[in-house]
Protein backbone atom coordinates (compact mmCIF):
# COMPACT_ATOMS: atom_id res chain seq x y z
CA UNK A 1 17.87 7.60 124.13
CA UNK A 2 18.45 3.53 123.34
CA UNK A 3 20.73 2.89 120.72
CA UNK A 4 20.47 0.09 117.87
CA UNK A 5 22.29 -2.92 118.77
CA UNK A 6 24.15 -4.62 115.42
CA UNK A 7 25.63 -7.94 116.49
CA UNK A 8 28.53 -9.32 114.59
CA UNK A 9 28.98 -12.67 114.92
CA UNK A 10 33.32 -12.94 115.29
CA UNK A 11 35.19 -16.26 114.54
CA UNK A 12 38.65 -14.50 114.77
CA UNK A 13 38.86 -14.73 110.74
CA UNK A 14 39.98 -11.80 108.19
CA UNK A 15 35.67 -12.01 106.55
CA UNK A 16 34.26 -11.44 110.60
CA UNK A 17 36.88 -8.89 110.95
CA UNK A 18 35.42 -6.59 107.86
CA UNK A 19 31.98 -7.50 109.42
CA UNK A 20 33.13 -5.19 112.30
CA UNK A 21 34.62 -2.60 110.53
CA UNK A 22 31.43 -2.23 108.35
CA UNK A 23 29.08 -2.25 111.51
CA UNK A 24 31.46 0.17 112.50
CA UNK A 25 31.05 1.91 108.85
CA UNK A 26 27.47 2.08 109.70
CA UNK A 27 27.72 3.52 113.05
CA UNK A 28 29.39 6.56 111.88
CA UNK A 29 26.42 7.40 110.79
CA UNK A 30 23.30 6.45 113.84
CA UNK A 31 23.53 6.05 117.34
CA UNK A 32 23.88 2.23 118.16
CA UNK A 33 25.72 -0.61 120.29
CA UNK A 34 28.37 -2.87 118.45
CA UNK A 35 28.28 -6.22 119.92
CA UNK A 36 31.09 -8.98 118.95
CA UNK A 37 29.70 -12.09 119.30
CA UNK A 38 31.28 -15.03 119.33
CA UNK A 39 29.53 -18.98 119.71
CA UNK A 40 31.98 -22.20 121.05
CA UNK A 41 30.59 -25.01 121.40
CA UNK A 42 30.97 -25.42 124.98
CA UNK A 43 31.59 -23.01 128.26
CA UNK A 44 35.44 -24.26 128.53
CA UNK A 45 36.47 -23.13 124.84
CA UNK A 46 34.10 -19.96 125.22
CA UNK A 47 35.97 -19.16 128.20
CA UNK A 48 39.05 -19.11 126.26
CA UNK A 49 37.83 -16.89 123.92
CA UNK A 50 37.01 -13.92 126.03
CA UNK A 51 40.13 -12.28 126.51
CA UNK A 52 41.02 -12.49 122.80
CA UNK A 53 37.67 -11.29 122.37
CA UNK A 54 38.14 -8.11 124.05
CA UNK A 55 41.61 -7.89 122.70
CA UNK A 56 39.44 -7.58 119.48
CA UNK A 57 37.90 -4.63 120.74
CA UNK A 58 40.33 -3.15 122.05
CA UNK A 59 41.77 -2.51 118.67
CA UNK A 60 39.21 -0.76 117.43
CA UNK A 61 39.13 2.76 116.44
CA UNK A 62 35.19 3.20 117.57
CA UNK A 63 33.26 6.57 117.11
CA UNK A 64 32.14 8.79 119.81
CA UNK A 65 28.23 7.80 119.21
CA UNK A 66 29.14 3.98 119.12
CA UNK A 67 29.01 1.95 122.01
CA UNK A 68 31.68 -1.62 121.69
CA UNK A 69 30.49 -5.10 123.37
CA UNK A 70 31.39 -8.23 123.31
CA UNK A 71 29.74 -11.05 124.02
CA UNK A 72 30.36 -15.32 124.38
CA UNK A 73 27.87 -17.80 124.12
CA UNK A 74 27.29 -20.89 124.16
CA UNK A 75 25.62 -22.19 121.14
CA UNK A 76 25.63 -22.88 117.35
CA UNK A 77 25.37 -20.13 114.48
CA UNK A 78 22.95 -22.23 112.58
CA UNK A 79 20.32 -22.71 115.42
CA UNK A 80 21.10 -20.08 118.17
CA UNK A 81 22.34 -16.80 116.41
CA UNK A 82 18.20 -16.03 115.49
CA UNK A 83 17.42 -16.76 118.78
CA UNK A 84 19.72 -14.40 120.51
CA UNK A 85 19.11 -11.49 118.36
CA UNK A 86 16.02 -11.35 119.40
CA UNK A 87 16.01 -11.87 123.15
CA UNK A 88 18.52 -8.89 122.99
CA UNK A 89 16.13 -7.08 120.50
CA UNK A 90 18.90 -6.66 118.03
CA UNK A 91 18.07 -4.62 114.92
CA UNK A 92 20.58 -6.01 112.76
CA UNK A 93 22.77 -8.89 112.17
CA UNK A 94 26.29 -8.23 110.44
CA UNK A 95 27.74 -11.14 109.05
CA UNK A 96 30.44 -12.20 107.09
CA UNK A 97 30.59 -14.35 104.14
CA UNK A 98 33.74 -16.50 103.01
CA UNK A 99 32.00 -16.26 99.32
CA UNK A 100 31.62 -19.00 96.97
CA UNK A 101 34.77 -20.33 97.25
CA UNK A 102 34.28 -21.30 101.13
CA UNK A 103 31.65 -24.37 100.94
CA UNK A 104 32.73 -25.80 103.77
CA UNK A 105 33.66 -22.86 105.92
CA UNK A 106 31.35 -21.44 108.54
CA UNK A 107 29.72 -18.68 106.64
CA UNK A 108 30.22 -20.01 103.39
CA UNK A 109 27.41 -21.53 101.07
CA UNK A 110 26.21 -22.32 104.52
CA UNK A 111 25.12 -18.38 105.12
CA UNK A 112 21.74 -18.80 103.58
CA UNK A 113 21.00 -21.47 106.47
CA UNK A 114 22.02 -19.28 108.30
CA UNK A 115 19.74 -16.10 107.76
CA UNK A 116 17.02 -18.64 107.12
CA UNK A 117 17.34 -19.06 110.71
CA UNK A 118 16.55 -15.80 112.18
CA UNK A 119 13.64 -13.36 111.98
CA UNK A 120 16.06 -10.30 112.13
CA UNK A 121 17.52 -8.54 108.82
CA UNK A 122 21.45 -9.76 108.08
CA UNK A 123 23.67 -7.46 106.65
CA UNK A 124 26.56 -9.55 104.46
CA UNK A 125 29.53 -8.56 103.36
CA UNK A 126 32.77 -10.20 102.20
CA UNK A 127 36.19 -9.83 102.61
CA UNK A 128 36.30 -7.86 99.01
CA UNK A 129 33.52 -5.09 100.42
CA UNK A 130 34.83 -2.10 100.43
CA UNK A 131 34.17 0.70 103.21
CA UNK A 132 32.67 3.50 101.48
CA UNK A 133 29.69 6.40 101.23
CA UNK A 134 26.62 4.72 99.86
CA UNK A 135 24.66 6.52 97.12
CA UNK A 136 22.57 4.06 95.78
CA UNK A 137 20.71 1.29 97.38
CA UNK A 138 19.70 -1.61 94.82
CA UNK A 139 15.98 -3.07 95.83
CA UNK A 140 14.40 -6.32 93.10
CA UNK A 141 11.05 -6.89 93.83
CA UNK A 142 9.36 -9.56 92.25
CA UNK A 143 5.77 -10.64 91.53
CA UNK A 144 5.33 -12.05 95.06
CA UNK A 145 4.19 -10.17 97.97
CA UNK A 146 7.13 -11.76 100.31
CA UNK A 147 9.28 -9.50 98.07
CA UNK A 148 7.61 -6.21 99.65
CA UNK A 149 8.57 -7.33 102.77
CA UNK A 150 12.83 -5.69 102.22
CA UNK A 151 11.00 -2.37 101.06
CA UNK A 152 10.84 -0.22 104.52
CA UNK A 153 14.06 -2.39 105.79
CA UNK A 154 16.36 -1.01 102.16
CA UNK A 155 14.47 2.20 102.53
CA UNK A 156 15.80 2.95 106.29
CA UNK A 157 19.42 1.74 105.15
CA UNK A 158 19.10 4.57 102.72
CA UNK A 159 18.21 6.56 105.19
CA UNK A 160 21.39 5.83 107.25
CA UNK A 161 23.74 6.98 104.39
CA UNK A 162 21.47 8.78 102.72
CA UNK A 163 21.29 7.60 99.43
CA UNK A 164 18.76 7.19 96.67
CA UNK A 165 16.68 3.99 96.25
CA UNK A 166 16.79 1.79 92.58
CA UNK A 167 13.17 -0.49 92.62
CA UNK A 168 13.76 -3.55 89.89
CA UNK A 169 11.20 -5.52 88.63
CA UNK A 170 11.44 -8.30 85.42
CA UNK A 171 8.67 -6.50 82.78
CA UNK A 172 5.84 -9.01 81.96
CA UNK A 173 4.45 -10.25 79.14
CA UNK A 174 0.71 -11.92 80.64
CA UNK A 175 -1.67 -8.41 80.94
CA UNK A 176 -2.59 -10.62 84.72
CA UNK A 177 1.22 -10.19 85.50
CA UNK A 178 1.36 -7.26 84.37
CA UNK A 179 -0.97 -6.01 86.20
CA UNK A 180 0.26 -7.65 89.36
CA UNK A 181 3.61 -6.03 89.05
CA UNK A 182 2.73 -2.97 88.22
CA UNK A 183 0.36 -2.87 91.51
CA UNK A 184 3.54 -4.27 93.65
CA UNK A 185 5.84 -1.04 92.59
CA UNK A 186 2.97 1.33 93.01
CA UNK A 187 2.84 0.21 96.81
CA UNK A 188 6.51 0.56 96.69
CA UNK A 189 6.59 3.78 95.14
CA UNK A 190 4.08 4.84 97.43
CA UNK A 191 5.81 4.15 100.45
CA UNK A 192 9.05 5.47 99.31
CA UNK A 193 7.01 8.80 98.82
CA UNK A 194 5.62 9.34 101.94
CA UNK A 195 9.14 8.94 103.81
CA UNK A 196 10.62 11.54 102.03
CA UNK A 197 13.03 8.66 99.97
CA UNK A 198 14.38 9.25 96.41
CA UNK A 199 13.02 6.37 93.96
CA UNK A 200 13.57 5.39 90.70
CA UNK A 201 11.79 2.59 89.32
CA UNK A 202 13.57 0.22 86.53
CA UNK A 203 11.74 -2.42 84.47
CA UNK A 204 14.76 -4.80 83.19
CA UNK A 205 13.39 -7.56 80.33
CA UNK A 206 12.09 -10.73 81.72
CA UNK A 207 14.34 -13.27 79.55
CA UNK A 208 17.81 -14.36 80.77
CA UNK A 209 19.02 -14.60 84.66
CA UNK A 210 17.55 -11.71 87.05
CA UNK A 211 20.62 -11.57 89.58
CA UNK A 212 22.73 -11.29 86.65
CA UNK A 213 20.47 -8.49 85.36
CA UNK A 214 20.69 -6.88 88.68
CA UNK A 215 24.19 -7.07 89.16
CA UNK A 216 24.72 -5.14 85.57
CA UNK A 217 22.22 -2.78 86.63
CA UNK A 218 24.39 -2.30 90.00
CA UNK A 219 27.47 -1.56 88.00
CA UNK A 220 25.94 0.97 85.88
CA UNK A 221 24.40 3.08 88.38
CA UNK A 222 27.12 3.06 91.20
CA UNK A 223 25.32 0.45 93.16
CA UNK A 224 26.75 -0.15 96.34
CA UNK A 225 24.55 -1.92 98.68
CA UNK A 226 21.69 -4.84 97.56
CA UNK A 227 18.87 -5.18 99.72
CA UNK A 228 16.79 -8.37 99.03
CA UNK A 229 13.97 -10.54 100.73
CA UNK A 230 14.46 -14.56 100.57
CA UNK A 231 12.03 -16.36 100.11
CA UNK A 232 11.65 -19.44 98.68
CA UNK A 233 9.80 -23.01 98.98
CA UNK A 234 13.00 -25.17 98.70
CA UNK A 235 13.42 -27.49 101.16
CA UNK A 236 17.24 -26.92 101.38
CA UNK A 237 17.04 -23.14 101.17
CA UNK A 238 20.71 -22.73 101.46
CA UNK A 239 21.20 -23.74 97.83
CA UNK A 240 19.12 -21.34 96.30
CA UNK A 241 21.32 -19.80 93.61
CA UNK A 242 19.20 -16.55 93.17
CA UNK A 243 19.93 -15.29 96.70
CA UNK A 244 23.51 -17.07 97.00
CA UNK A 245 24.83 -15.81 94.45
CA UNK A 246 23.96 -12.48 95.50
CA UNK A 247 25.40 -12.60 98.63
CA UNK A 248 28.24 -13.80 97.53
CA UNK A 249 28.39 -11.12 94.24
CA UNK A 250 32.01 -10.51 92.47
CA UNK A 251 31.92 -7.34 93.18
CA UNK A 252 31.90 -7.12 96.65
CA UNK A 253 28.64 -4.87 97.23
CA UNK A 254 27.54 -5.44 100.93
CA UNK A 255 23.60 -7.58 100.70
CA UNK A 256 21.00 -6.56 103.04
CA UNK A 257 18.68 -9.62 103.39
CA UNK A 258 15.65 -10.67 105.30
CA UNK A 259 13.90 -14.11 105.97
CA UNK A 260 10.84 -12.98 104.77
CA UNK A 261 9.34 -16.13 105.58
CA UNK A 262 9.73 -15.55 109.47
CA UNK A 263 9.13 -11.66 109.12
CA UNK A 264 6.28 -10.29 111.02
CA UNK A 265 7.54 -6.78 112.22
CA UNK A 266 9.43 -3.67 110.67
CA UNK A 267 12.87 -2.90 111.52
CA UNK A 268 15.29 -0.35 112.63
């Protein structure tokens, strides 16, 4: 049987190094290939890199069903990391973030850019994420139907580490939106029924910030894991604050993202 291939793009910092140990996290748990990926800039500094790389690996304390690569290209992560994921048909993209804090460092502010650039679902964590059993998976919709589009993708996360599945939506006051809403987490609910998933379904109130809303609703129901579709007509979609901020939340929680602009397929 083929195993999943997760590739974790590796600059030799601390944030790239959790990004393998939560890959590794994950592949406690499913049958899949690990591949360290690292991008120079040209075939003389890549070169240099691929002894450290498998130094890297070589580290590693890797479970019996995972399968450790590593890999150097030449290329940049904001143009060629999409592209590579799928010519090797990756499912999954594990990437670290250097938060907030880190505007001018690779996968700082800049991560959004970054995702934006690939049709394959990113998994982000930061430095602060810890390495633990996930119970709860945290899934806002919102009145559009790009929104839908994380639904199977959070729902076969769950799967992975077995854990229930929290569907937010902002209550509306227009009947239309209403309406519209309510439609969106009936074909959520729906799906989430037929594969056997656990779902509970939470209105939160429409006034005041939504990621803020979601993050409270995280903390008070053990959230560990946010899974999210971007989508958004900025031109600069790296400074959207509703998705940044998420990826880049205080407390840590790992954020499963897709472009859903770019998405045509289903995943894992």
């Amino acid at each position: 049987m083929s195993k999943n291939l997760y590739i974790v793009p590796y600059d030799f910092t601390p944030v790239t190094d959790k990004a393998i140990e939560y890959a590794l996290h994950i592949g406690k748990r499913v049958d899949t290939e690990i591949r360290i990926m690292h991008l120079a800039p040209d075939k003389a500094k890549g070169m240099a890199k691929v002894k450290l790389l498998e130094e890297v690996k070589d580290k590693l304390n890797v479970p019996a069903n995972v399968k450790v690569t590593t890999s150097v290209r030449v290329g940049n992560i904001f143009t060629d990391i999409g592209k590579i994921a799928e010519e090797e048909k990756a499912q999954l993209i594990i990437m670290g973030t250097h938060g907030s804090r880190g505007m001018q460092r690779l996968f700082g502010s800049n991560a959004m850019k970054v995702v934006t650039s690939a049709d394959c679902p990113f998994l982000v964590v930061q430095k602060t994420t810890e390495l633990k059993e996930i119970s709860e998976v945290i899934v806002p919709i919102d009145l559009t139907k790009e929104s839908l589009q994380i639904v199977n993708i959070a729902g076969d996360m769950a799967n992975i580490f077995k854990a229930n599945v929290h569907v937010l939506a902002e209550k509306q006051s227009d009947q239309i939106l209403n309406t519209r809403i309510q439609n969106r987490i009936g074909i959520v609910s729906k799906s989430y029924e037929e594969r056997g998933i656990d779902a509970n379904i939470h209105f939160v109130k429409k006034a005041g910030s939504y990621g803020k809303k979601i993050m409270q609703y995280a903390k008070a129901n053990n959230g560990g894991m946010l899974a999210i579709a971007y989508h958004s007509e900025s031109l600069l979609p790296q400074f959207d604050s509703f998705a940044q901020n998420l990826i880049t939340n205080k407390a840590g929680l790992p954020v499963l993202i897709i472009n859903s602009k770019l998405a045509s397929a289903l995943y894992f």
